[in-house]
C-alpha atoms as a PDB file:
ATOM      1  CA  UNK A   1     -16.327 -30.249   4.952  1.00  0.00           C
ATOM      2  CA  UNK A   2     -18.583 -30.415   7.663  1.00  0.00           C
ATOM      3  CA  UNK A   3     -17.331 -27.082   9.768  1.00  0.00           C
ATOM      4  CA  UNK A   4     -18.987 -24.185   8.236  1.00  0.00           C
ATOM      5  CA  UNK A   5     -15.946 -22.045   9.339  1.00  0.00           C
ATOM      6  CA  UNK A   6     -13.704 -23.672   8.105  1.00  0.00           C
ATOM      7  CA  UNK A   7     -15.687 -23.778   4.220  1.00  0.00           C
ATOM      8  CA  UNK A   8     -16.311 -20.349   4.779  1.00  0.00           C
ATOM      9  CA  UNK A   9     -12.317 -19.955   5.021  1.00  0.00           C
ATOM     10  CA  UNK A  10     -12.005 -21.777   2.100  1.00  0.00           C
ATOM     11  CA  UNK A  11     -14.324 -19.879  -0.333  1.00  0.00           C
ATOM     12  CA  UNK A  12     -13.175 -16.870   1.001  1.00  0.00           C
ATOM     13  CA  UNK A  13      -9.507 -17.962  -0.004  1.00  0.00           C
ATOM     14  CA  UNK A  14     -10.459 -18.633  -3.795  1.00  0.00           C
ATOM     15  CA  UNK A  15     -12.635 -15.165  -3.693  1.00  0.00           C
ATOM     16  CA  UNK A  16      -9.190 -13.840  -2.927  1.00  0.00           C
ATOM     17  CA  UNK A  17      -7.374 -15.371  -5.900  1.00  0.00           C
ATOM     18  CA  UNK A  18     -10.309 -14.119  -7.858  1.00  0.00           C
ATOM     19  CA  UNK A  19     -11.770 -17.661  -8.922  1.00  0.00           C
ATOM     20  CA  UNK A  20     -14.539 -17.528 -11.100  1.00  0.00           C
ATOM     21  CA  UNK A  21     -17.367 -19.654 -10.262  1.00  0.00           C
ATOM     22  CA  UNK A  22     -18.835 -21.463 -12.664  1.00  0.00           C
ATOM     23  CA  UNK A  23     -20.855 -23.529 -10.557  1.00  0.00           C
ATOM     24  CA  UNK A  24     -21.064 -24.337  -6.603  1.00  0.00           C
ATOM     25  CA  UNK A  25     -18.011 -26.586  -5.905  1.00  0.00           C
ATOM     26  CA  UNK A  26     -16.935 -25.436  -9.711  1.00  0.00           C
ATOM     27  CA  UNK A  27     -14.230 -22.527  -9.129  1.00  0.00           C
ATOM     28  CA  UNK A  28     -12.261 -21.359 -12.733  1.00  0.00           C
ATOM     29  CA  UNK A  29      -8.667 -19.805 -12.838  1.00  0.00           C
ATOM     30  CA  UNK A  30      -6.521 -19.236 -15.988  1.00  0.00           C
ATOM     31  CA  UNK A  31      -3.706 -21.410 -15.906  1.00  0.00           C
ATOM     32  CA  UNK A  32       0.072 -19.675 -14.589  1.00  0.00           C
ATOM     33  CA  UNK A  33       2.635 -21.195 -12.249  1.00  0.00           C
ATOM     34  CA  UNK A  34       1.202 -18.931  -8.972  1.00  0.00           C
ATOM     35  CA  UNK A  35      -2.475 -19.601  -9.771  1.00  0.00           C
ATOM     36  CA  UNK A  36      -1.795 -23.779  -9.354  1.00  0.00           C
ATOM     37  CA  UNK A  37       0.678 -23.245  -6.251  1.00  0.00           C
ATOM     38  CA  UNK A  38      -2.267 -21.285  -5.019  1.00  0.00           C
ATOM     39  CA  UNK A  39      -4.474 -23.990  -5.845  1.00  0.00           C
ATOM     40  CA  UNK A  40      -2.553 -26.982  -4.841  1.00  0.00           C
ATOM     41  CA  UNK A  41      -1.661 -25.146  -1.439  1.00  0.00           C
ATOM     42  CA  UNK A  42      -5.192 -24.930  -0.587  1.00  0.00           C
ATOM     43  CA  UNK A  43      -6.126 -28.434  -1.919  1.00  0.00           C
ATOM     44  CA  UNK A  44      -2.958 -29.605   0.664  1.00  0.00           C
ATOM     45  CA  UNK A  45      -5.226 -27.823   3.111  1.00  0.00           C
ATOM     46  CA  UNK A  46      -8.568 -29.087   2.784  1.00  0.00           C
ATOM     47  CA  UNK A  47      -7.019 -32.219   2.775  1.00  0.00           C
ATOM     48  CA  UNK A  48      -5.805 -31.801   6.094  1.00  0.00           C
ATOM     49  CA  UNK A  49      -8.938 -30.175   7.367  1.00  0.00           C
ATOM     50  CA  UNK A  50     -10.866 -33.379   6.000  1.00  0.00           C
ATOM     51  CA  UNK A  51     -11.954 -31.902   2.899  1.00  0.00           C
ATOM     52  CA  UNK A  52     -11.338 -32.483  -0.568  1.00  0.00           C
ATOM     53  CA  UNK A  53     -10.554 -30.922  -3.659  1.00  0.00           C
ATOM     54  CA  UNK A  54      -9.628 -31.946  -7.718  1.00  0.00           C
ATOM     55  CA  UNK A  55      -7.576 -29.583  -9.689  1.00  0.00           C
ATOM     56  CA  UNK A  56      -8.308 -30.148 -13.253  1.00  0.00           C
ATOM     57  CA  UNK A  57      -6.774 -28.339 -16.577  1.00  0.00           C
ATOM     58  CA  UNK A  58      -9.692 -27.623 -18.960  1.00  0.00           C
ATOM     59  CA  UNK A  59      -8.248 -28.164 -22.584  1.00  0.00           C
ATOM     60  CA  UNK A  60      -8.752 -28.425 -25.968  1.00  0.00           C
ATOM     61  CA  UNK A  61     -11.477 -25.305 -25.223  1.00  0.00           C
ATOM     62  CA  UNK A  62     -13.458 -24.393 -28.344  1.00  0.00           C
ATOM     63  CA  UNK A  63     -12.562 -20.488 -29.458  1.00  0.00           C
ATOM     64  CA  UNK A  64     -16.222 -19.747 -28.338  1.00  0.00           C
ATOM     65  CA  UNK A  65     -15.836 -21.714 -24.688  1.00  0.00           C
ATOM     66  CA  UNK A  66     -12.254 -19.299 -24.477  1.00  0.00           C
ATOM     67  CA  UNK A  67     -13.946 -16.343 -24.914  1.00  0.00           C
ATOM     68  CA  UNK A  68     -16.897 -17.263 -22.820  1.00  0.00           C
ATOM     69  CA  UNK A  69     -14.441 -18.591 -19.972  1.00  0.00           C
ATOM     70  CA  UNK A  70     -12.014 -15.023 -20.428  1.00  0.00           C
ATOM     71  CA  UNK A  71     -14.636 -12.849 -20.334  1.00  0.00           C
ATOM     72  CA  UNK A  72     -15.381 -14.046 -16.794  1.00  0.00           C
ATOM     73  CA  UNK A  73     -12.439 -12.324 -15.745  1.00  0.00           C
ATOM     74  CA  UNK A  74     -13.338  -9.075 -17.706  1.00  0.00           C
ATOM     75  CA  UNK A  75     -12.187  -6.316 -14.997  1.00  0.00           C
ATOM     76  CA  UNK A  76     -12.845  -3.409 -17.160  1.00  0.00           C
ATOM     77  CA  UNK A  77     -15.964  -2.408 -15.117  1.00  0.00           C
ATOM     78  CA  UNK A  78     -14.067  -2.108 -11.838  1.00  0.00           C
ATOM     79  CA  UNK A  79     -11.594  -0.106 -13.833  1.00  0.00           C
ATOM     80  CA  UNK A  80     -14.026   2.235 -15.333  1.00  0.00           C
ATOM     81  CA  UNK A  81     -15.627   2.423 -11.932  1.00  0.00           C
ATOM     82  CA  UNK A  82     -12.329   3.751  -9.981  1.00  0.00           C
ATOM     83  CA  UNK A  83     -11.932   5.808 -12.944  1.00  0.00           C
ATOM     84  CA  UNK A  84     -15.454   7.312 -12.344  1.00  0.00           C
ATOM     85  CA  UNK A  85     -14.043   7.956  -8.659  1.00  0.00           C
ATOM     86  CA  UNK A  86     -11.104   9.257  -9.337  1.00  0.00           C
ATOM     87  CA  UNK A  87     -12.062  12.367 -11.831  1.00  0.00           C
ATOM     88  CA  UNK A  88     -14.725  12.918  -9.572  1.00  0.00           C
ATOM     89  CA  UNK A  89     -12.370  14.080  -6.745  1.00  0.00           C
ATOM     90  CA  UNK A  90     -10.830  17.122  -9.120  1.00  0.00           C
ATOM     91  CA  UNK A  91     -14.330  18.489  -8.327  1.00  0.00           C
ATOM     92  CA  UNK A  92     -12.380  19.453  -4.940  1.00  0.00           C
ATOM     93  CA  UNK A  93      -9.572  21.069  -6.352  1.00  0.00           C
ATOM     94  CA  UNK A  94      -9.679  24.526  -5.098  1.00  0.00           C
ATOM     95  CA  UNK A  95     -11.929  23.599  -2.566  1.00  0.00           C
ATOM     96  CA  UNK A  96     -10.759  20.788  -0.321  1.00  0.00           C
ATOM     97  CA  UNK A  97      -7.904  20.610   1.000  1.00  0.00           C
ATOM     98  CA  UNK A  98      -5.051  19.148  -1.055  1.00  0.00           C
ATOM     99  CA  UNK A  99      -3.920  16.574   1.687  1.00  0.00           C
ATOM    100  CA  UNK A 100      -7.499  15.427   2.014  1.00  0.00           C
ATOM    101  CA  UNK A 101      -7.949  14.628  -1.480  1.00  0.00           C
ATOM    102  CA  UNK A 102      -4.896  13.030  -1.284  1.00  0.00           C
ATOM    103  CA  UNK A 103      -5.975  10.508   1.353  1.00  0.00           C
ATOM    104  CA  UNK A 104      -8.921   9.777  -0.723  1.00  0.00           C
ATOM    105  CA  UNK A 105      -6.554   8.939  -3.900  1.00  0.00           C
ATOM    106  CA  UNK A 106      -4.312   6.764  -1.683  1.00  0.00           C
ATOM    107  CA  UNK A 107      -7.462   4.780  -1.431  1.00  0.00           C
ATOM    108  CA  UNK A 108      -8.168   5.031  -4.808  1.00  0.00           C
ATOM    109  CA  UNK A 109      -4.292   3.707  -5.669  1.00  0.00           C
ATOM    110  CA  UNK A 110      -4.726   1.125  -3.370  1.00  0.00           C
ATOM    111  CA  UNK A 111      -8.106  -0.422  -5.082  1.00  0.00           C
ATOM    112  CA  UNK A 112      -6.350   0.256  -8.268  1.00  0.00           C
ATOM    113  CA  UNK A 113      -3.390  -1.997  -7.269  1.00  0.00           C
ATOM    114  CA  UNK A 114      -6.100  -4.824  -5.749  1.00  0.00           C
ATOM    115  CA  UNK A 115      -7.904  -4.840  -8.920  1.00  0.00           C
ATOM    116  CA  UNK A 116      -4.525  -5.209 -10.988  1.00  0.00           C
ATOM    117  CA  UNK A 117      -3.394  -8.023  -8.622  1.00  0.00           C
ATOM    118  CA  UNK A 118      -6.622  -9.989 -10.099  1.00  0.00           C
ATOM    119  CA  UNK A 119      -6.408  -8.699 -13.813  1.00  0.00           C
ATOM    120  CA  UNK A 120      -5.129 -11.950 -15.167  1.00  0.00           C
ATOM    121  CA  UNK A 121      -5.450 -10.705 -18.953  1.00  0.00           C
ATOM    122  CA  UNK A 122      -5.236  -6.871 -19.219  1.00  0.00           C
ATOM    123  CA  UNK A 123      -7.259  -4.101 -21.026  1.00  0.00           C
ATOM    124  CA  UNK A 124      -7.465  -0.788 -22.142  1.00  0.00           C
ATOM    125  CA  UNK A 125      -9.401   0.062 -19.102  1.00  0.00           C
ATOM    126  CA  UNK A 126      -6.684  -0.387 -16.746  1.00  0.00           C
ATOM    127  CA  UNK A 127      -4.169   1.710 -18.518  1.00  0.00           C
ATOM    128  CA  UNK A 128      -7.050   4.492 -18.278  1.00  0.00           C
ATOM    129  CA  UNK A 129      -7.735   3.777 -14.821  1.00  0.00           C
ATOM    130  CA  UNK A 130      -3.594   3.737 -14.526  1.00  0.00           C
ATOM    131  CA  UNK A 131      -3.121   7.507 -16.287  1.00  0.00           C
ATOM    132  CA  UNK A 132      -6.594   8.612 -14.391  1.00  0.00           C
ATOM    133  CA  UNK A 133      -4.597   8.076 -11.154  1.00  0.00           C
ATOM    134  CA  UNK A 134      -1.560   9.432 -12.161  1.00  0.00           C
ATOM    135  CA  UNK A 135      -2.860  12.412 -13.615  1.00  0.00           C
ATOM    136  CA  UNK A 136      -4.829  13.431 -10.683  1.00  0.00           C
ATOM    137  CA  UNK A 137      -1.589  12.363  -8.311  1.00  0.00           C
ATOM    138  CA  UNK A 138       0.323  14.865 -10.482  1.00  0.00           C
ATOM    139  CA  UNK A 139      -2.264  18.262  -9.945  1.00  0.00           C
ATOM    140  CA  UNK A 140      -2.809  17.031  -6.556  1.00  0.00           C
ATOM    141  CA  UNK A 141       1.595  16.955  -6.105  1.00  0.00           C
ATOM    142  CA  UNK A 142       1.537  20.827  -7.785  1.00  0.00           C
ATOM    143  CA  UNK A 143      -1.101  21.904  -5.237  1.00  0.00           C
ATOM    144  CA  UNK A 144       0.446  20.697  -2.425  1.00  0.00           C
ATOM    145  CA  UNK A 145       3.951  21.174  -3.233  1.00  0.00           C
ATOM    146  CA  UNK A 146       4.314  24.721  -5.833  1.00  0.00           C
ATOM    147  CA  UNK A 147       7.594  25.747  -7.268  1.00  0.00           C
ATOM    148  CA  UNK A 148       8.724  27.933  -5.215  1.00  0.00           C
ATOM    149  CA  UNK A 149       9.892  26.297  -1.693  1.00  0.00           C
ATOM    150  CA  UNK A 150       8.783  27.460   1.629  1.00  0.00           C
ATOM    151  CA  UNK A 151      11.866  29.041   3.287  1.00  0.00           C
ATOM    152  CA  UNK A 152      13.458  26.956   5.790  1.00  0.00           C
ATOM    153  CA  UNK A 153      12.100  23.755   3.904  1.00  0.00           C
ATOM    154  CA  UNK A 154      13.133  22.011   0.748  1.00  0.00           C
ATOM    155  CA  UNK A 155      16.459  22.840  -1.331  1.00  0.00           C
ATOM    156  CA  UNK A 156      14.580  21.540  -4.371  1.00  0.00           C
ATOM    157  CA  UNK A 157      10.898  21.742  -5.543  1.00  0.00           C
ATOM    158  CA  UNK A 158       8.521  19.462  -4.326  1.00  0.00           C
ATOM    159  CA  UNK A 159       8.711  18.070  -7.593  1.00  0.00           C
ATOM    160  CA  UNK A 160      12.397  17.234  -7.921  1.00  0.00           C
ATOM    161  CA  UNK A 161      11.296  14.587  -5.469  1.00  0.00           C
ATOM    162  CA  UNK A 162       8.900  12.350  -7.884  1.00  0.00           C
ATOM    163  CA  UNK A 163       9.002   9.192  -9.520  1.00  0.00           C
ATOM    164  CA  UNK A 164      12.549   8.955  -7.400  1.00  0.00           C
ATOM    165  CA  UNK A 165      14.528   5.745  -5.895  1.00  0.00           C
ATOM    166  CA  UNK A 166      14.423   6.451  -2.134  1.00  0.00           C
ATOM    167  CA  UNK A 167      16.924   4.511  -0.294  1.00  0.00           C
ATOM    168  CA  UNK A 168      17.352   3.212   3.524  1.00  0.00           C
ATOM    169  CA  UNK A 169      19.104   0.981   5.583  1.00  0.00           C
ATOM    170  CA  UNK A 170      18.605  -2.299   7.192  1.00  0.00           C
ATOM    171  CA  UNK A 171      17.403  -3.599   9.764  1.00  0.00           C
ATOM    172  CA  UNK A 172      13.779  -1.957   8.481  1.00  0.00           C
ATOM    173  CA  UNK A 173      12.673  -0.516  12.212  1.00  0.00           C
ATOM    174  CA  UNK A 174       9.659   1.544  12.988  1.00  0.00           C
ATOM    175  CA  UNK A 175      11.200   5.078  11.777  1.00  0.00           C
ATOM    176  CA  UNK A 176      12.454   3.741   8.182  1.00  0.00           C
ATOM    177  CA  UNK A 177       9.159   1.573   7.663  1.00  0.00           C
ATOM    178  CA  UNK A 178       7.056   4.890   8.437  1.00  0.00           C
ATOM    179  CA  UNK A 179       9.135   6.858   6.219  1.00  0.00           C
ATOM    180  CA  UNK A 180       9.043   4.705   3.764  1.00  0.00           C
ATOM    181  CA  UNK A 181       4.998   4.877   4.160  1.00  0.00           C
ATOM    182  CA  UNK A 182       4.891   8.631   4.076  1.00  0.00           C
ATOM    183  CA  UNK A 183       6.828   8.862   0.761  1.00  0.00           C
ATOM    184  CA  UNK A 184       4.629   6.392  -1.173  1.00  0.00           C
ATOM    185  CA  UNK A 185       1.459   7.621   0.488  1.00  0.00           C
ATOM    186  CA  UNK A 186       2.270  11.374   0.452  1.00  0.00           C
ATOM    187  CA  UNK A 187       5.139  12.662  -1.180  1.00  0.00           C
ATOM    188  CA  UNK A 188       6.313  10.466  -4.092  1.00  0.00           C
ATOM    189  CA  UNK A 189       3.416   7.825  -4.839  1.00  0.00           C
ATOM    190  CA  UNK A 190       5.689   6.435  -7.917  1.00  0.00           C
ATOM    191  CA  UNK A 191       8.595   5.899  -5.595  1.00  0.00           C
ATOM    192  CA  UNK A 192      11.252   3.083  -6.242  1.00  0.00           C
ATOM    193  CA  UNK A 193      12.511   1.777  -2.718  1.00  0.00           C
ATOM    194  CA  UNK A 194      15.894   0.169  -2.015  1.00  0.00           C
ATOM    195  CA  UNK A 195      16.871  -1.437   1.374  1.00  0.00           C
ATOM    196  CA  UNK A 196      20.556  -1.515   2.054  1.00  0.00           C
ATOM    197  CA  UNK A 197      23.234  -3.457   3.786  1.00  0.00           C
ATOM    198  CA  UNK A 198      24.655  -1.355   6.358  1.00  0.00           C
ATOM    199  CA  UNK A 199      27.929  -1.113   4.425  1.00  0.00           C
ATOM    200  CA  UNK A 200      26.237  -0.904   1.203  1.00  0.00           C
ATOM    201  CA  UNK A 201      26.725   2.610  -0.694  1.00  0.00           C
ATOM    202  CA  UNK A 202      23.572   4.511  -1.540  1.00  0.00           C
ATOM    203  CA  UNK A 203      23.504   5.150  -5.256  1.00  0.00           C
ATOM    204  CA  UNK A 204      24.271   8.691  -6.572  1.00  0.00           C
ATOM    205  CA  UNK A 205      20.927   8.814  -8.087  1.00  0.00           C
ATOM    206  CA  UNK A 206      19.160   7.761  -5.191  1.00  0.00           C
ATOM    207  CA  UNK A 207      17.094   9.984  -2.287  1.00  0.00           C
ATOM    208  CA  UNK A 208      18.668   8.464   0.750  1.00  0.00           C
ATOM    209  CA  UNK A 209      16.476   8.457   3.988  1.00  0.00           C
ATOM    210  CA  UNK A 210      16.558   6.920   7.868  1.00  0.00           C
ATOM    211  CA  UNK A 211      20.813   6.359   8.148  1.00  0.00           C
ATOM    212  CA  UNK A 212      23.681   9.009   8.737  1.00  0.00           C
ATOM    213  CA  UNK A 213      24.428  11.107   5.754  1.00  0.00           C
ATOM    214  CA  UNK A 214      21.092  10.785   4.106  1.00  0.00           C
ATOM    215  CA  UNK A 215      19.132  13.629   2.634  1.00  0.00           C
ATOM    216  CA  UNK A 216      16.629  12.877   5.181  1.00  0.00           C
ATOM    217  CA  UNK A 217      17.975  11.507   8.556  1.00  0.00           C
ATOM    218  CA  UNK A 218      17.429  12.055  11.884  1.00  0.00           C
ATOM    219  CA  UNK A 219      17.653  15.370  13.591  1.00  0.00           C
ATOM    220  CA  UNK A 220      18.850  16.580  17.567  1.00  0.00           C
ATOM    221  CA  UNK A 221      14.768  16.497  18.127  1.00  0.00           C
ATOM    222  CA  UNK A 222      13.281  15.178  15.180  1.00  0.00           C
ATOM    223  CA  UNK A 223      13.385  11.320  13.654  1.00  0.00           C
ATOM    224  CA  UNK A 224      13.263  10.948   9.936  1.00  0.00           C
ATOM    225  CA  UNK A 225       9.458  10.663   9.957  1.00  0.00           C
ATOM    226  CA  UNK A 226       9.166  13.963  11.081  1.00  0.00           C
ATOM    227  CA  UNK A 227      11.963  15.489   9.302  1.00  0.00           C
ATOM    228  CA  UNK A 228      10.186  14.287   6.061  1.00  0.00           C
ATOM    229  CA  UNK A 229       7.432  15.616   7.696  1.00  0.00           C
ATOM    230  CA  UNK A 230       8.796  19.221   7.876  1.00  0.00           C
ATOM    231  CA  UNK A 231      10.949  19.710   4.872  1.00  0.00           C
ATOM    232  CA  UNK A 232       7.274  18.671   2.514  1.00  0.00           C
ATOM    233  CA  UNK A 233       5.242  20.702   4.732  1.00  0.00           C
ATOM    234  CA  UNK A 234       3.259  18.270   5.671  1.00  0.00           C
ATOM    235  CA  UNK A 235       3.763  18.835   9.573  1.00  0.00           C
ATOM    236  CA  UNK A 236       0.404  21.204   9.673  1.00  0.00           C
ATOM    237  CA  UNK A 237      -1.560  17.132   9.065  1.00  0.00           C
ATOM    238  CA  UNK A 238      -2.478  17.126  12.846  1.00  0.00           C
ATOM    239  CA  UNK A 239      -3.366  13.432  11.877  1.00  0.00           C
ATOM    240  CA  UNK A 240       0.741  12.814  10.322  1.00  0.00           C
ATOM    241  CA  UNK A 241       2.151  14.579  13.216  1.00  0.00           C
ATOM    242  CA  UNK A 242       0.341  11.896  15.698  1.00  0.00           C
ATOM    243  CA  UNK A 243       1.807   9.343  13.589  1.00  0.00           C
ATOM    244  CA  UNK A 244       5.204  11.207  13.819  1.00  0.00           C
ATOM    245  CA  UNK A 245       4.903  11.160  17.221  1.00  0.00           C
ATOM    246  CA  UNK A 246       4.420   7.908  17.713  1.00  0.00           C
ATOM    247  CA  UNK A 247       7.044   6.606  15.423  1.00  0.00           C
ATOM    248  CA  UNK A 248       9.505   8.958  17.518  1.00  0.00           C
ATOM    249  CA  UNK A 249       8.846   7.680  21.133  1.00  0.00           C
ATOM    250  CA  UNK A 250       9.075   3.995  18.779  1.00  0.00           C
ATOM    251  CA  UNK A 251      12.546   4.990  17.696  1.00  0.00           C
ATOM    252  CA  UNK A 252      13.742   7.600  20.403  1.00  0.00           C
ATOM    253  CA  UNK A 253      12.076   7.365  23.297  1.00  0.00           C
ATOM    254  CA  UNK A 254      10.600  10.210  24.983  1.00  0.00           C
ATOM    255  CA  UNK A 255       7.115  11.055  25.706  1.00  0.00           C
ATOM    256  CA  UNK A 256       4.946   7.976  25.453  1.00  0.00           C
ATOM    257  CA  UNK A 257       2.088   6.817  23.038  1.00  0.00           C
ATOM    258  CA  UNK A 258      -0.443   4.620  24.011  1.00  0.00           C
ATOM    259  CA  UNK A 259      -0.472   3.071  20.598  1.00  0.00           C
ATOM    260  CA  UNK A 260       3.021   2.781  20.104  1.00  0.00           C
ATOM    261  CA  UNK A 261       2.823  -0.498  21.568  1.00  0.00           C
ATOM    262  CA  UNK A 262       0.415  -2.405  19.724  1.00  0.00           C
ATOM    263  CA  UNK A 263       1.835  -1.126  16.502  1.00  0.00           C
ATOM    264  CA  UNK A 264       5.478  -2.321  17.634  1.00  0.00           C
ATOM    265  CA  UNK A 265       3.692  -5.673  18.462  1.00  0.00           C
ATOM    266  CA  UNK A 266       1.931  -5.708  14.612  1.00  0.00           C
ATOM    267  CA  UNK A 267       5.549  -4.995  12.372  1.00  0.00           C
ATOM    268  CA  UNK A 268       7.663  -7.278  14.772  1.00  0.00           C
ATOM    269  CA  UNK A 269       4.444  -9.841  13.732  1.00  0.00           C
ATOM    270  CA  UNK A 270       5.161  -8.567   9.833  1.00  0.00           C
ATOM    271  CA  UNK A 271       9.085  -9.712  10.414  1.00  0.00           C
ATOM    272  CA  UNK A 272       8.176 -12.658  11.809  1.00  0.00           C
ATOM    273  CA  UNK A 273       5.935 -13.606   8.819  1.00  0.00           C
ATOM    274  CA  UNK A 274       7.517 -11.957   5.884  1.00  0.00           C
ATOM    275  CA  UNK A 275      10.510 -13.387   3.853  1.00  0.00           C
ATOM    276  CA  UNK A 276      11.421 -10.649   2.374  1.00  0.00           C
ATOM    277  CA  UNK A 277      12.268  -6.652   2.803  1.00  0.00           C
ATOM    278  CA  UNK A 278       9.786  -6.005   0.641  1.00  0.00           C
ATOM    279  CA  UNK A 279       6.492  -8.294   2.104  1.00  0.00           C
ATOM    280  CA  UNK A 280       7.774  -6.148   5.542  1.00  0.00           C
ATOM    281  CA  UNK A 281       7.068  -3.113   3.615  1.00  0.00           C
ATOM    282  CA  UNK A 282       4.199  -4.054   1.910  1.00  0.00           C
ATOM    283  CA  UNK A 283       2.461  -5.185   4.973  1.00  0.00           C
ATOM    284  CA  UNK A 284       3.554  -2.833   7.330  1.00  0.00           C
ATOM    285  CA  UNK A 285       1.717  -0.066   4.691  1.00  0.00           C
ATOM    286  CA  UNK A 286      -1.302  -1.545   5.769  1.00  0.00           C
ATOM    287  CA  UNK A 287      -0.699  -1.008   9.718  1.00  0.00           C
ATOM    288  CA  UNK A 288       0.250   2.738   8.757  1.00  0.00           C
ATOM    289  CA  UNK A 289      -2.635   3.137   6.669  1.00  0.00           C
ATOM    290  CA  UNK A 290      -4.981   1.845   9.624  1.00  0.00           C
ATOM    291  CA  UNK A 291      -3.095   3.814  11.933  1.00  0.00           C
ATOM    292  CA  UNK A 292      -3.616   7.138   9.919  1.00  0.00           C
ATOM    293  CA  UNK A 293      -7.692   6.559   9.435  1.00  0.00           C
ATOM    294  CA  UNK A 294      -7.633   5.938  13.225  1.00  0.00           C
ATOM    295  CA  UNK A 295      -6.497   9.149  14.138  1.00  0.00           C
ATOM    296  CA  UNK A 296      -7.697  10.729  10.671  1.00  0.00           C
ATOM    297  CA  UNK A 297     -11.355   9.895  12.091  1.00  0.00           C
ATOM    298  CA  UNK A 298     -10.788  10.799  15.511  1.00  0.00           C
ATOM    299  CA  UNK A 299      -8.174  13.565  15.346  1.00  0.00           C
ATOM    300  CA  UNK A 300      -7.093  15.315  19.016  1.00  0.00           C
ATOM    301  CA  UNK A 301      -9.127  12.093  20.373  1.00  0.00           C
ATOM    302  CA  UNK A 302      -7.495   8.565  21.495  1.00  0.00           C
ATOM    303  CA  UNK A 303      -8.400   6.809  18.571  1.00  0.00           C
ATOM    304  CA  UNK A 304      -9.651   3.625  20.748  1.00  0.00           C
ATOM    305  CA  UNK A 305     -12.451   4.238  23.393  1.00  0.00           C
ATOM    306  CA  UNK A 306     -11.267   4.070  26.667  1.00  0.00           C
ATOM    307  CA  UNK A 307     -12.804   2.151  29.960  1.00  0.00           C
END
């Protein structure tokens, strides 16, 4: 390829399916069904872009060439390094703010779950790295929600509410998609999530949020966001009550939010591209997250300069 955009694109696509290189031009994956779409996807590509590529199986490996080509893909340092991270926040605990540290463990989860995606054999270091995180989400859950409920808040613990199904209605609009966000960021980070048909029933054993009858629903002044918001006492984060904001003039109308258009514009982008409920979710997390270190960085402040 003679455009170095475009071969800067490409590398930058097989760092992303975590090729090993083994040489320049000499890129190593172990062999699965997604890992030679992948590949053949991006050969189709090149091809069109005048480039070229050769996808070739490497058999009838020695046992010392398998070993020397597996441990290329060894992730256990990355693991061991999040773990490093993540029992270094408890050195907060009693100090920091529980929320805070939670923001810094929702980065932590989020690493964890790019380093997985790219962990094409396993180890013991990722089921450490796995029980590091959910340890530390589990003392971080007791400090921020105790037994005993704030009056006017929950009818159960903070804790009843863990490793739950949550369930919602289609069509996935701003209100359920934040929600949705807030419970797997803030509230329940294990959280199963079900999107129904508008005549499906919710299931007895499920936390239904964002429709009519729900647990959490909308209120006379107050969209599900925020209700979450206030029954987990959570609507004291100046930086979750902008959001909440936000997602209410996106779903109610009333006063206005400079941002709320440009993240509108972003998840109708997300429907566009995504086949499925889930891909909407998954990528609408990441406008939420960018969202929250906006105004997490900047809080009481427009989170974009003005001129």
């Amino acid at each position: 390829m003679d455009d170095p955009a475009a071969r800067m694109r490409v590398l930058r696509t097989l760092e992303s399916m975590g090729c090993s290189v083994l040489r320049e031009g000499v890129y190593l994956l172990p062999d699965s069904q997604a890992n030679r779409q992948g590949l053949r996807r991006l050969s189709e590509h090149m091809s069109r872009i005048n480039g070229s590529a050769h996808i070739l199986p490497a058999t009838n490996l020695d046992a010392q060439q398998g070993r020397a080509f597996r441990a290329l893909f060894d992730r256990a340092g990355k693991y061991e390094e999040l773990i490093k991270a993540v029992e270094g926040l408890r050195a907060g605990f009693g100090i920091s703010e529980p929320s805070a540290i939670a923001r810094v463990l929702n980065k932590q989860r989020r690493e964890f779950e790019a380093i997985s995606a790219l962990d094409f054999f396993g180890s013991p270091a990722k089921e450490r790295a796995a029980q590091a995180l959910r340890d530390t989400e589990g003392e971080v859950r007791k400090r921020m929600f105790p037994d005993a409920p704030n009056s006017g808040r929950l009818t159960q613990t903070g804790r009843y509410y863990f490793k739950r199904l949550w369930a919602s209605r289609k069509p996935l609009l701003a209100d359920r998609l934040a929600s949705a966000w807030l419970i797997r960021r803030f509230i329940d980070p294990e959280a199963s999530l079900m999107w129904m048909e508008k005549t499906q029933q919710c299931p007895s054993t499920a936390v239904g949020f964002g429709f009519e009858g729900a647990t959490f629903s909308n209120s006379r002044d107050k969209v599900t966001f925020q209700e979450l918001l206030a029954k987990f006492s959570l609507d004291n984060n100046e930086t979750l009550a902008r959001i909440g904001a936000l997602v209410h003039y996106l779903d109610a109308g009333g006063a206005p939010v400079a941002e709320a258009a440009g993240v509108e514009t972003l998840l109708e982008g997300a429907r566009r591209r995504c086949n499925s409920d889930g891909e909407l979710f998954t990528e609408s997390e990441k406008t939420f997250d960018l969202l929250y270190e906006a105004y997490f960085d900047a809080p009481g402040k427009d989170p974009v300069p003005r001129t």
